[in-house]
C-alpha atoms as a PDB file:
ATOM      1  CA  UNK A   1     129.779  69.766  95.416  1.00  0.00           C
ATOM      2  CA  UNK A   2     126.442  70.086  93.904  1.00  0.00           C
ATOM      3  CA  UNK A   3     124.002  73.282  93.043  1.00  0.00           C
ATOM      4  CA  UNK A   4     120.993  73.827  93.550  1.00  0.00           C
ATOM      5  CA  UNK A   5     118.154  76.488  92.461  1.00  0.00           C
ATOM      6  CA  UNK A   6     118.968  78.200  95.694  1.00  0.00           C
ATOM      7  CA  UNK A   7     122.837  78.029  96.567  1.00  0.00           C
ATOM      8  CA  UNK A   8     125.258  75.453  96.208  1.00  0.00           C
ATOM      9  CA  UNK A   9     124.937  72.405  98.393  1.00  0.00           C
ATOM     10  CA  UNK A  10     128.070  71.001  99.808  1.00  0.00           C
ATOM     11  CA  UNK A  11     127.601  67.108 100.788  1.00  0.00           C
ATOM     12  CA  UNK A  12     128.571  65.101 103.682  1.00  0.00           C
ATOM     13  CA  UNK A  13     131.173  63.420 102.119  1.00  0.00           C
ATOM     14  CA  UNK A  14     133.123  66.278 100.509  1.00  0.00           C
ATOM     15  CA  UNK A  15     136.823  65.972 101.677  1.00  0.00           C
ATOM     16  CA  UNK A  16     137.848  69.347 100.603  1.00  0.00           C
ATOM     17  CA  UNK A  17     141.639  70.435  99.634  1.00  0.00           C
ATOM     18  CA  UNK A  18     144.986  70.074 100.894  1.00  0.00           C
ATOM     19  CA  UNK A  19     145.996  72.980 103.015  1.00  0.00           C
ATOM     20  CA  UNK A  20     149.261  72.924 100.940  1.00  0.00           C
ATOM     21  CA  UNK A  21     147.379  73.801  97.849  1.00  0.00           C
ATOM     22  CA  UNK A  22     146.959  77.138  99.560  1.00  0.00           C
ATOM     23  CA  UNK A  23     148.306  80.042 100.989  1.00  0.00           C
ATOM     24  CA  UNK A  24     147.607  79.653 104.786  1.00  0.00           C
ATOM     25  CA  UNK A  25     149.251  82.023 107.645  1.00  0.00           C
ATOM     26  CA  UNK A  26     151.684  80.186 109.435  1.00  0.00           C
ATOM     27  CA  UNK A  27     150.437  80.470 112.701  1.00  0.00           C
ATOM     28  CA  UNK A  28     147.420  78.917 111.619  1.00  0.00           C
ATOM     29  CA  UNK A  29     149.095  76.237 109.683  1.00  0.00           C
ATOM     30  CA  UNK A  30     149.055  73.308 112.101  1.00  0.00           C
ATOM     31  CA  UNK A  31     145.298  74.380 113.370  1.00  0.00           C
ATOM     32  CA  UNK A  32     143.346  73.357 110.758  1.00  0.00           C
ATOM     33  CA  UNK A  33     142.482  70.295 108.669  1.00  0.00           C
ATOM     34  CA  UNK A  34     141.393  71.023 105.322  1.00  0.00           C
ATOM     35  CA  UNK A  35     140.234  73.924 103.020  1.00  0.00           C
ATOM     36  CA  UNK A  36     136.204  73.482 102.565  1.00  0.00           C
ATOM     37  CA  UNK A  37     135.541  76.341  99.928  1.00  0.00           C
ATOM     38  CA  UNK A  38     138.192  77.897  98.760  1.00  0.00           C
ATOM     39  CA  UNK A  39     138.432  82.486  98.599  1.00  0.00           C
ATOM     40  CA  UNK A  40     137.782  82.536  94.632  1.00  0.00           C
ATOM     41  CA  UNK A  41     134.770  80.144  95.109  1.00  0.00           C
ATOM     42  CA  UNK A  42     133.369  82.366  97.823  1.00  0.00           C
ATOM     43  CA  UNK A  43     133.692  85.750  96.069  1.00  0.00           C
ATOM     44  CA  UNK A  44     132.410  84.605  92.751  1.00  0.00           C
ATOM     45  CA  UNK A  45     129.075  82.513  94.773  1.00  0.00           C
ATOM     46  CA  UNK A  46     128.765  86.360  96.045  1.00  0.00           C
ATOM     47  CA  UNK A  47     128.933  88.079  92.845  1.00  0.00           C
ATOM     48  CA  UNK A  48     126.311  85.878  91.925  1.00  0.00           C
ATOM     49  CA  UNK A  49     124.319  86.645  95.227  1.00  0.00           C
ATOM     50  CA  UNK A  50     124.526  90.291  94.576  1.00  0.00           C
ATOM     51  CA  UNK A  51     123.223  89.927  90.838  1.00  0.00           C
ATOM     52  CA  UNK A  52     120.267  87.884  92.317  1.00  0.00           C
ATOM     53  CA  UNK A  53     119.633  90.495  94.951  1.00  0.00           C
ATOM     54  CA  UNK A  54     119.659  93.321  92.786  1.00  0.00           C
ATOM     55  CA  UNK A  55     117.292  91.514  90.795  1.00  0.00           C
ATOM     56  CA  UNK A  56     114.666  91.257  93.290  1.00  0.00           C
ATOM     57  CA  UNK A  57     115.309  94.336  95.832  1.00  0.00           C
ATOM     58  CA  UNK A  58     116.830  96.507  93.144  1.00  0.00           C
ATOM     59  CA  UNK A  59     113.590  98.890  92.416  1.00  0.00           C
ATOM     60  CA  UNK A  60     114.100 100.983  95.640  1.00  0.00           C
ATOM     61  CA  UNK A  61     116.605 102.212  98.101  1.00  0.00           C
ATOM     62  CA  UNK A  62     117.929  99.069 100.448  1.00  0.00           C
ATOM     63  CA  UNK A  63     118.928  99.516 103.997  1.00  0.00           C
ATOM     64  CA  UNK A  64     121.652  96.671 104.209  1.00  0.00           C
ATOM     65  CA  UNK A  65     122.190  95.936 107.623  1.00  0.00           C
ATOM     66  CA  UNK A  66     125.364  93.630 108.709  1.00  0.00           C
ATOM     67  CA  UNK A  67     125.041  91.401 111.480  1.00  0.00           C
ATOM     68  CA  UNK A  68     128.510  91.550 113.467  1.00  0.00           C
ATOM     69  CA  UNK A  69     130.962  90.721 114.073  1.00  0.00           C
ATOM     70  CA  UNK A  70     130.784  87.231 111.498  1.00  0.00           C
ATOM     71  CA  UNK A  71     129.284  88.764 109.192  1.00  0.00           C
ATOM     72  CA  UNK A  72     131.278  92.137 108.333  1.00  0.00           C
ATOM     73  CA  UNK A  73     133.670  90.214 105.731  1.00  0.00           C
ATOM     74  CA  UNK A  74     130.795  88.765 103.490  1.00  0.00           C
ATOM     75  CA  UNK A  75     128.874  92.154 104.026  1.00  0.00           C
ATOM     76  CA  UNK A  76     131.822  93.932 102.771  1.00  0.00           C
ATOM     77  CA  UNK A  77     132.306  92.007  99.648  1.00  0.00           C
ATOM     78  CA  UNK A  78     128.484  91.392  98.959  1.00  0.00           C
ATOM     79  CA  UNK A  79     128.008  94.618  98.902  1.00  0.00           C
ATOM     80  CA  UNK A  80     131.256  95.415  96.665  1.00  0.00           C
ATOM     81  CA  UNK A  81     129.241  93.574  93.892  1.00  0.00           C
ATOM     82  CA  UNK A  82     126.122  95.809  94.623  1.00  0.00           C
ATOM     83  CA  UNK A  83     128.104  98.478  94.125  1.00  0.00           C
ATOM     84  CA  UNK A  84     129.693  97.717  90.930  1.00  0.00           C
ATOM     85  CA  UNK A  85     126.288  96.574  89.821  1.00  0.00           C
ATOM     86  CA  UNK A  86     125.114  99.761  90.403  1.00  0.00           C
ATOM     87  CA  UNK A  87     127.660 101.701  88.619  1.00  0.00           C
ATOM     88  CA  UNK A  88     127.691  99.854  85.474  1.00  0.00           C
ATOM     89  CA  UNK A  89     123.802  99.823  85.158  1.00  0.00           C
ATOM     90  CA  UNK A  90     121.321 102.672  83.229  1.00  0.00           C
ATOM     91  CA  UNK A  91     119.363 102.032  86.861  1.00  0.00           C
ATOM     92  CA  UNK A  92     120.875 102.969  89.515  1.00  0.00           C
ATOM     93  CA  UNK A  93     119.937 102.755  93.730  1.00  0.00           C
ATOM     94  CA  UNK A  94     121.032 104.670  96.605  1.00  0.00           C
ATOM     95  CA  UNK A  95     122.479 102.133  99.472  1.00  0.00           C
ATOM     96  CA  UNK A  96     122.437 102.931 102.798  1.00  0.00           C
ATOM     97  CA  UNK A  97     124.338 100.681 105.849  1.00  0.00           C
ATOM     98  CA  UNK A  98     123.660 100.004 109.288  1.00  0.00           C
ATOM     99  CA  UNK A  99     125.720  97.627 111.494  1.00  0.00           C
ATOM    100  CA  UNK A 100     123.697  95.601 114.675  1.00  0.00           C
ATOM    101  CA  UNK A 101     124.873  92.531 117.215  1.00  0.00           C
ATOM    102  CA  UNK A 102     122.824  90.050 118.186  1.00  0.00           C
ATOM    103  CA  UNK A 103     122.949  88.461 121.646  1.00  0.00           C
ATOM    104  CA  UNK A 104     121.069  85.126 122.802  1.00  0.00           C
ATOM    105  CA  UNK A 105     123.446  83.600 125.571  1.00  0.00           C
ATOM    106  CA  UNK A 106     124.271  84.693 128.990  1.00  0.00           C
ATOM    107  CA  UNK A 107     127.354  82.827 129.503  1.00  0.00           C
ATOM    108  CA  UNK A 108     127.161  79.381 128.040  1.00  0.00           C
ATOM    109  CA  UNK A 109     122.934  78.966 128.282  1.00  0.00           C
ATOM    110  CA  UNK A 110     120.939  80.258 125.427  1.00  0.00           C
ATOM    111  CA  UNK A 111     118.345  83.117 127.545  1.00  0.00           C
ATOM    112  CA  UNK A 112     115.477  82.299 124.543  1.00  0.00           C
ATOM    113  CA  UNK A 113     115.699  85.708 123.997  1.00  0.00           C
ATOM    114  CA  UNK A 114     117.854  88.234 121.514  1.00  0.00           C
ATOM    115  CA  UNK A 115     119.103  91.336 122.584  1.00  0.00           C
ATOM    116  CA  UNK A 116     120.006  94.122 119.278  1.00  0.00           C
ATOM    117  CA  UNK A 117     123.397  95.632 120.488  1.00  0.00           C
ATOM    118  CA  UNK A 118     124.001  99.019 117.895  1.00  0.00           C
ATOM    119  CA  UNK A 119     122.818 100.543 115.256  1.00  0.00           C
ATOM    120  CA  UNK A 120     120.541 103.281 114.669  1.00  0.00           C
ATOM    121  CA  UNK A 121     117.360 103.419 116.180  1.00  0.00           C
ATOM    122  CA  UNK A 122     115.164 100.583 114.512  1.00  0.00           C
ATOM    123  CA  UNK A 123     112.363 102.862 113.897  1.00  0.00           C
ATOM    124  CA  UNK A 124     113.687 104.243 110.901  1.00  0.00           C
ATOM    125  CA  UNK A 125     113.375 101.113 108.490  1.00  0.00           C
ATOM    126  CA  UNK A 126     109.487 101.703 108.401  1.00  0.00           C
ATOM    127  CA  UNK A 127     108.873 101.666 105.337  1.00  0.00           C
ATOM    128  CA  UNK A 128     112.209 100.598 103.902  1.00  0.00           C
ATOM    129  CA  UNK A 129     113.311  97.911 102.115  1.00  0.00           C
ATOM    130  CA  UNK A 130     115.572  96.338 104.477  1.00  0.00           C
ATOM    131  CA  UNK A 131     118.752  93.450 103.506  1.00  0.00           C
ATOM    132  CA  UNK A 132     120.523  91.356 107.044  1.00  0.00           C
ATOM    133  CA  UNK A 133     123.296  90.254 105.894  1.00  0.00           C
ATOM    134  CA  UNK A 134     124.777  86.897 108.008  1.00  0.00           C
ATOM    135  CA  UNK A 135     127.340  85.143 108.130  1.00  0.00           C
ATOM    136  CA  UNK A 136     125.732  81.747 108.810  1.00  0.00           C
ATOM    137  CA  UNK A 137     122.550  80.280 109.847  1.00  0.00           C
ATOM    138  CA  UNK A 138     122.976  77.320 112.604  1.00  0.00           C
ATOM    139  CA  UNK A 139     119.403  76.579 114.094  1.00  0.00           C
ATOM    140  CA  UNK A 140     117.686  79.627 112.602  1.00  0.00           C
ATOM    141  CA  UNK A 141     116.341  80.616 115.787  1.00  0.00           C
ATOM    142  CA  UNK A 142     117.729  83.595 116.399  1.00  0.00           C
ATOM    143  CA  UNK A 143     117.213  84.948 112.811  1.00  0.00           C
ATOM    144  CA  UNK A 144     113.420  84.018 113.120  1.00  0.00           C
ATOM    145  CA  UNK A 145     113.353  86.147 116.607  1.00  0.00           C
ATOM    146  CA  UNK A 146     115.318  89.538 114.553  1.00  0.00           C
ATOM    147  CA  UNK A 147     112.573  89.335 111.825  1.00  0.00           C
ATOM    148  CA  UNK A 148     110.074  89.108 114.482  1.00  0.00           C
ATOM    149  CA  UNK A 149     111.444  92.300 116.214  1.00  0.00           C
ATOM    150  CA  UNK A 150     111.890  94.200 112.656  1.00  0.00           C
ATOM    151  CA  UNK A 151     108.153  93.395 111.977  1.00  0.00           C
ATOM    152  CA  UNK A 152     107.054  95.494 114.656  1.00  0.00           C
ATOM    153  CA  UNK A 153     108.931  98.178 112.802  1.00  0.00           C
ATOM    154  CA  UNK A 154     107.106  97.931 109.587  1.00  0.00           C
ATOM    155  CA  UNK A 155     109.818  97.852 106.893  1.00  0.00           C
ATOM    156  CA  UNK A 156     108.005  97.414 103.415  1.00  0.00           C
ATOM    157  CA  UNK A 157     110.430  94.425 102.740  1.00  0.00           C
ATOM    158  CA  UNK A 158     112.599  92.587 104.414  1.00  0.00           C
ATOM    159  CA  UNK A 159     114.940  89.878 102.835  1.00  0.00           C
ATOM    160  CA  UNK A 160     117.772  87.723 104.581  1.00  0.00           C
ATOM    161  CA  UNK A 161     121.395  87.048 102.697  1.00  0.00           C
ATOM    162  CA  UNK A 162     123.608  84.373 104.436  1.00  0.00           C
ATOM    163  CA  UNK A 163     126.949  82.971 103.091  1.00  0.00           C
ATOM    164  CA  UNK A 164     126.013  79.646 104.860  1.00  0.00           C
ATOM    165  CA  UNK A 165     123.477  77.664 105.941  1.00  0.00           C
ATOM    166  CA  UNK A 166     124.134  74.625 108.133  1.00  0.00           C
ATOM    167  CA  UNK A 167     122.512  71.496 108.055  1.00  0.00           C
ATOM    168  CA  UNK A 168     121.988  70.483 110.830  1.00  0.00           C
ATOM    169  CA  UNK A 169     118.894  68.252 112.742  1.00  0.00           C
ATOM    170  CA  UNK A 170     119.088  71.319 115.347  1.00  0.00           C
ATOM    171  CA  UNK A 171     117.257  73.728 112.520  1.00  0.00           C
ATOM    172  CA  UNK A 172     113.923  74.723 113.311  1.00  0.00           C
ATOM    173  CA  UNK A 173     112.987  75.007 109.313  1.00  0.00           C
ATOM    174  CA  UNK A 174     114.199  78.197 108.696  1.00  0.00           C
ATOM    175  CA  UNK A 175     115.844  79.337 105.366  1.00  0.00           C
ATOM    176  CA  UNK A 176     117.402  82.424 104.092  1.00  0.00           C
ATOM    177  CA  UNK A 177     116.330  84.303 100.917  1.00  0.00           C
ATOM    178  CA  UNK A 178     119.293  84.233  99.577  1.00  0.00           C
ATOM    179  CA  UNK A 179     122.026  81.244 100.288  1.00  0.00           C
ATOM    180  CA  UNK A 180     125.685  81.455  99.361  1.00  0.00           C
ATOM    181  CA  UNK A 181     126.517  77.844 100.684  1.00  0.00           C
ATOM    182  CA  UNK A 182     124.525  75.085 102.440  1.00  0.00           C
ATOM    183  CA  UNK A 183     127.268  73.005 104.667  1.00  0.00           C
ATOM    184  CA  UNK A 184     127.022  70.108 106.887  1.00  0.00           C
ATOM    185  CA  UNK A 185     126.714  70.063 110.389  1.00  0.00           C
ATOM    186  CA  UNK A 186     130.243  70.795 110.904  1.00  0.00           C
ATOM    187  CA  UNK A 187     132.228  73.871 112.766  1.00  0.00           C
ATOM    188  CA  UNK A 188     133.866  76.285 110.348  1.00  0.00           C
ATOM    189  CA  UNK A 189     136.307  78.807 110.384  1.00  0.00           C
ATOM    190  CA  UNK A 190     137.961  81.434 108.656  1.00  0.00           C
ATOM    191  CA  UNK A 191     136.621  84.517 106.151  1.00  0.00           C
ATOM    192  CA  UNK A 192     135.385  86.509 109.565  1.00  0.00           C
ATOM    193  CA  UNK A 193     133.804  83.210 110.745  1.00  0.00           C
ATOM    194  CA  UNK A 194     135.837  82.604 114.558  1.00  0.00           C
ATOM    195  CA  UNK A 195     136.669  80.134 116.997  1.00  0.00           C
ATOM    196  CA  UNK A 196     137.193  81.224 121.181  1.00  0.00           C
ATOM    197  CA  UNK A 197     138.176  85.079 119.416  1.00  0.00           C
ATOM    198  CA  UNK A 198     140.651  86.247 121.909  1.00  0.00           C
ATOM    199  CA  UNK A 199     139.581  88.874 124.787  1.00  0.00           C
ATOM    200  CA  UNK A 200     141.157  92.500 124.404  1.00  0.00           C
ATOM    201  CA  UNK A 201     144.205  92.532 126.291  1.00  0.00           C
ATOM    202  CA  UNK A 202     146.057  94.839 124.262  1.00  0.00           C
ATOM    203  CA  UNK A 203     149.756  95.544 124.981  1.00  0.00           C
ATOM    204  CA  UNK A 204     149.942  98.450 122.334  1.00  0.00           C
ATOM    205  CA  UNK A 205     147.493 100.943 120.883  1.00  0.00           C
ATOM    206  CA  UNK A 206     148.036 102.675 117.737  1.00  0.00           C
ATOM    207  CA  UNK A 207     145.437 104.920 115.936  1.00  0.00           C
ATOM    208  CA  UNK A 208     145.165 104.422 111.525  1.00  0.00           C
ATOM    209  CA  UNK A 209     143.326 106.828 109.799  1.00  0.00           C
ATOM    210  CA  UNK A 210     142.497 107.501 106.563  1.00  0.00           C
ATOM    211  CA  UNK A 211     141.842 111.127 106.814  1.00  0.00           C
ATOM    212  CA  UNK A 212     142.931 113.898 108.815  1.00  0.00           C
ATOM    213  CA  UNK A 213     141.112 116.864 108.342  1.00  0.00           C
ATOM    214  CA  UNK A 214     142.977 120.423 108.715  1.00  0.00           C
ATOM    215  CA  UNK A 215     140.719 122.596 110.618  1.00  0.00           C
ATOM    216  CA  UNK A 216     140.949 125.523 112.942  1.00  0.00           C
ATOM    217  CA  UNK A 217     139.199 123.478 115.180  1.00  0.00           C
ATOM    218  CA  UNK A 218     141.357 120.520 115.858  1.00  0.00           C
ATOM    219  CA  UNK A 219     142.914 120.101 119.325  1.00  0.00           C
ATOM    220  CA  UNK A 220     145.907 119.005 118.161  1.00  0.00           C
ATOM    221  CA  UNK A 221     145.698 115.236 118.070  1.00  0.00           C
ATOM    222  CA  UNK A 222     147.444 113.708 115.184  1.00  0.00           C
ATOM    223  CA  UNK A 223     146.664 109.575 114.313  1.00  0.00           C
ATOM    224  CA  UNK A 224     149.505 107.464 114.539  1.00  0.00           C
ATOM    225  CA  UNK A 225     149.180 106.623 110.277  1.00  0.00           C
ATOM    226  CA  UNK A 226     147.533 109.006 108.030  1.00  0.00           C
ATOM    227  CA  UNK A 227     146.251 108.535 104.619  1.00  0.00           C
ATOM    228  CA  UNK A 228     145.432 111.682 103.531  1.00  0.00           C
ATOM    229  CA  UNK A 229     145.440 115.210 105.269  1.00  0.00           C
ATOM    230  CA  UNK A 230     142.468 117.564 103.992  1.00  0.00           C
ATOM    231  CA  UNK A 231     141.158 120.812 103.505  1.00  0.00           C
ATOM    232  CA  UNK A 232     138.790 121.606 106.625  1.00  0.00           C
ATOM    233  CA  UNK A 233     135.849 120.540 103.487  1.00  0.00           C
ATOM    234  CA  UNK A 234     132.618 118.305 104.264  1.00  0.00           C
ATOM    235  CA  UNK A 235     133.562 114.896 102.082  1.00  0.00           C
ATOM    236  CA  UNK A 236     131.207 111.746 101.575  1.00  0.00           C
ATOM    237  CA  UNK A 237     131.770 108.267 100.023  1.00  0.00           C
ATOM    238  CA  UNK A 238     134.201 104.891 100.886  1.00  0.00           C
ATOM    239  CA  UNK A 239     131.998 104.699 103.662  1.00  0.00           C
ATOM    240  CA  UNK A 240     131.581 108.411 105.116  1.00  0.00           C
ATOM    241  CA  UNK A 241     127.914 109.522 104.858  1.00  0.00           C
ATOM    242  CA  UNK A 242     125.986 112.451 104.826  1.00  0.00           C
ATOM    243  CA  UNK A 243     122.744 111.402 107.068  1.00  0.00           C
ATOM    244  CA  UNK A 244     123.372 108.030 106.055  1.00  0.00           C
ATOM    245  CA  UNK A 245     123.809 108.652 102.219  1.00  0.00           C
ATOM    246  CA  UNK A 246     126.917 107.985  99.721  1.00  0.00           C
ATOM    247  CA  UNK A 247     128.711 105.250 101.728  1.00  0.00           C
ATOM    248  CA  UNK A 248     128.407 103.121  98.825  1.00  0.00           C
ATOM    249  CA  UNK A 249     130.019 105.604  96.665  1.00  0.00           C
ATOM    250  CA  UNK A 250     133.335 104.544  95.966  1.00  0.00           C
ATOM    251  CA  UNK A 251     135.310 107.574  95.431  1.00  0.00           C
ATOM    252  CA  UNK A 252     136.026 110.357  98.522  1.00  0.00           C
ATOM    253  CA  UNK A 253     133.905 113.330  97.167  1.00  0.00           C
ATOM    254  CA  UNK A 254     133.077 116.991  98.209  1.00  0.00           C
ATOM    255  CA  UNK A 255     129.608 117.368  98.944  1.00  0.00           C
ATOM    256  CA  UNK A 256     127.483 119.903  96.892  1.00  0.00           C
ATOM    257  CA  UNK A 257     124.670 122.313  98.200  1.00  0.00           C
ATOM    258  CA  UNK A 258     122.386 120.505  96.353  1.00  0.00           C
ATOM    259  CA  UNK A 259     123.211 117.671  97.474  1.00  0.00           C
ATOM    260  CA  UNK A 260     122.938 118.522 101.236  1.00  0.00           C
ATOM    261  CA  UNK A 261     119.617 119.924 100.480  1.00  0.00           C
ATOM    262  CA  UNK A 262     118.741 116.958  98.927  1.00  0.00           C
ATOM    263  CA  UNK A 263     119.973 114.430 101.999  1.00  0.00           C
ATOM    264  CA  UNK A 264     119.218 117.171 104.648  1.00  0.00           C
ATOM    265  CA  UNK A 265     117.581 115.834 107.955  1.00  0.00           C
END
């Protein structure tokens, strides 16, 4: 395993470690051949990432924007650092989140073409400064055809974070700002990264929420698991917004006047 000024470079030849030097699910157990970068290695290459990031993009409010469904787990813990960056600094910058798919195959063919599945209308990064957040870059084709869409959008910056880069003789030269792990051509799994996910065929539904809220206005519906039941009071941060503000506020807080003058639409 060697580093580089950009990310660390994992060779060819790397073996990785013995599954029983880990904890691996059971039902997995007999799936997979070896451990390639251990959890601990991947959450402190992200702290890292998100000191670098901050470092660069960390003069103005960032529009981080997750490509699912891969990358959701990096995202999350990516921008966890942020985060605590943020609240241990004398600088501080607001966060806000937006969550897109990406589709470039009908059936098994690639159409040469992406379609953006979710989010919020594009429109509004103009003038933002705008973080995609990947799970891993294969070719690097479809990444060069988002930023080509998001140009026509004029965001005042737009940088690219991806846990992994593949090498592979497929790439078509493109590289990420900011590179957790370059790998060889070699298919992957595990930390949100899937192979053949299974199709929804659910045999039970339950509902988990963390909040209920107790308002005159409910129809009566009540989630299978509750974490908290509230007062019928507007409440922001661990992920709920107000117009897109305070999801990366850790705490569950009550929102003030000023503040929804502040945020208002």
């Amino acid at each position: 395993m060697a580093t580089s000024s950009q990310c660390v470079v994992i060779s060819d030849e790397e073996q990785g470690y013995d599954l029983d030097l880990f904890c691996i699910p059971k039902h997995y157990a007999a799936d997979l051949e070896r451990v390639y970068i251990p959890h601990g290695l991947i959450l402190d290459r992200t702290e890292r990432l998100a000191r670098e990031i901050m470092k660069e993009m960390g003069g103005h409010h960032i529009v981080a924007l997750c490509v699912l469904k891969g990358g959701y787990k990096f995202f999350a813990d990516l921008l966890d650092y942020i985060k605590a960056l943020n609240r241990n600094s004398d600088r501080s910058i607001p966060m806000t989140v937006d969550f897109i798919r990406l589709k470039s195959y009908c059936n098994d063919q690639s159409t040469g073409e992406i379609k953006v599945i979710g989010g919020d209308d594009l429109s509004t990064l103009t003038g933002k400064n705008v973080l995609i957040v990947e799970d891993i870059i294969d070719t690097g084709k479809t990444m060069k055809t988002l930023l080509q869409l998001l140009k026509q959008y004029n965001p005042k910056m737009v940088k690219v974070a991806s846990l992994l880069v593949k090498r592979t003789p497929r790439s078509v030269g493109y590289r990420p700002d900011f590179v957790g792990f370059e790998v060889p051509d070699k298919f992957v799994v595990g930390y949100a990264l899937d192979y053949n996910e299974e199709q929804y065929n659910p045999k039970m539904v339950k509902v988990a929420s963390l909040l209920v809220k107790r308002t005159p206005r409910s129809v009566g519906y009540r989630p299978d698991f509750v974490g908290f039941e509230v007062p019928d009071k507007f409440v922001v941060g661990y992920a709920l917004d107000y117009n897109e503000y305070f999801r990366d506020l850790n705490h569950i807080c009550v929102i003030s006047e000023t503040g929804k003058e502040k945020y208002k639409a």
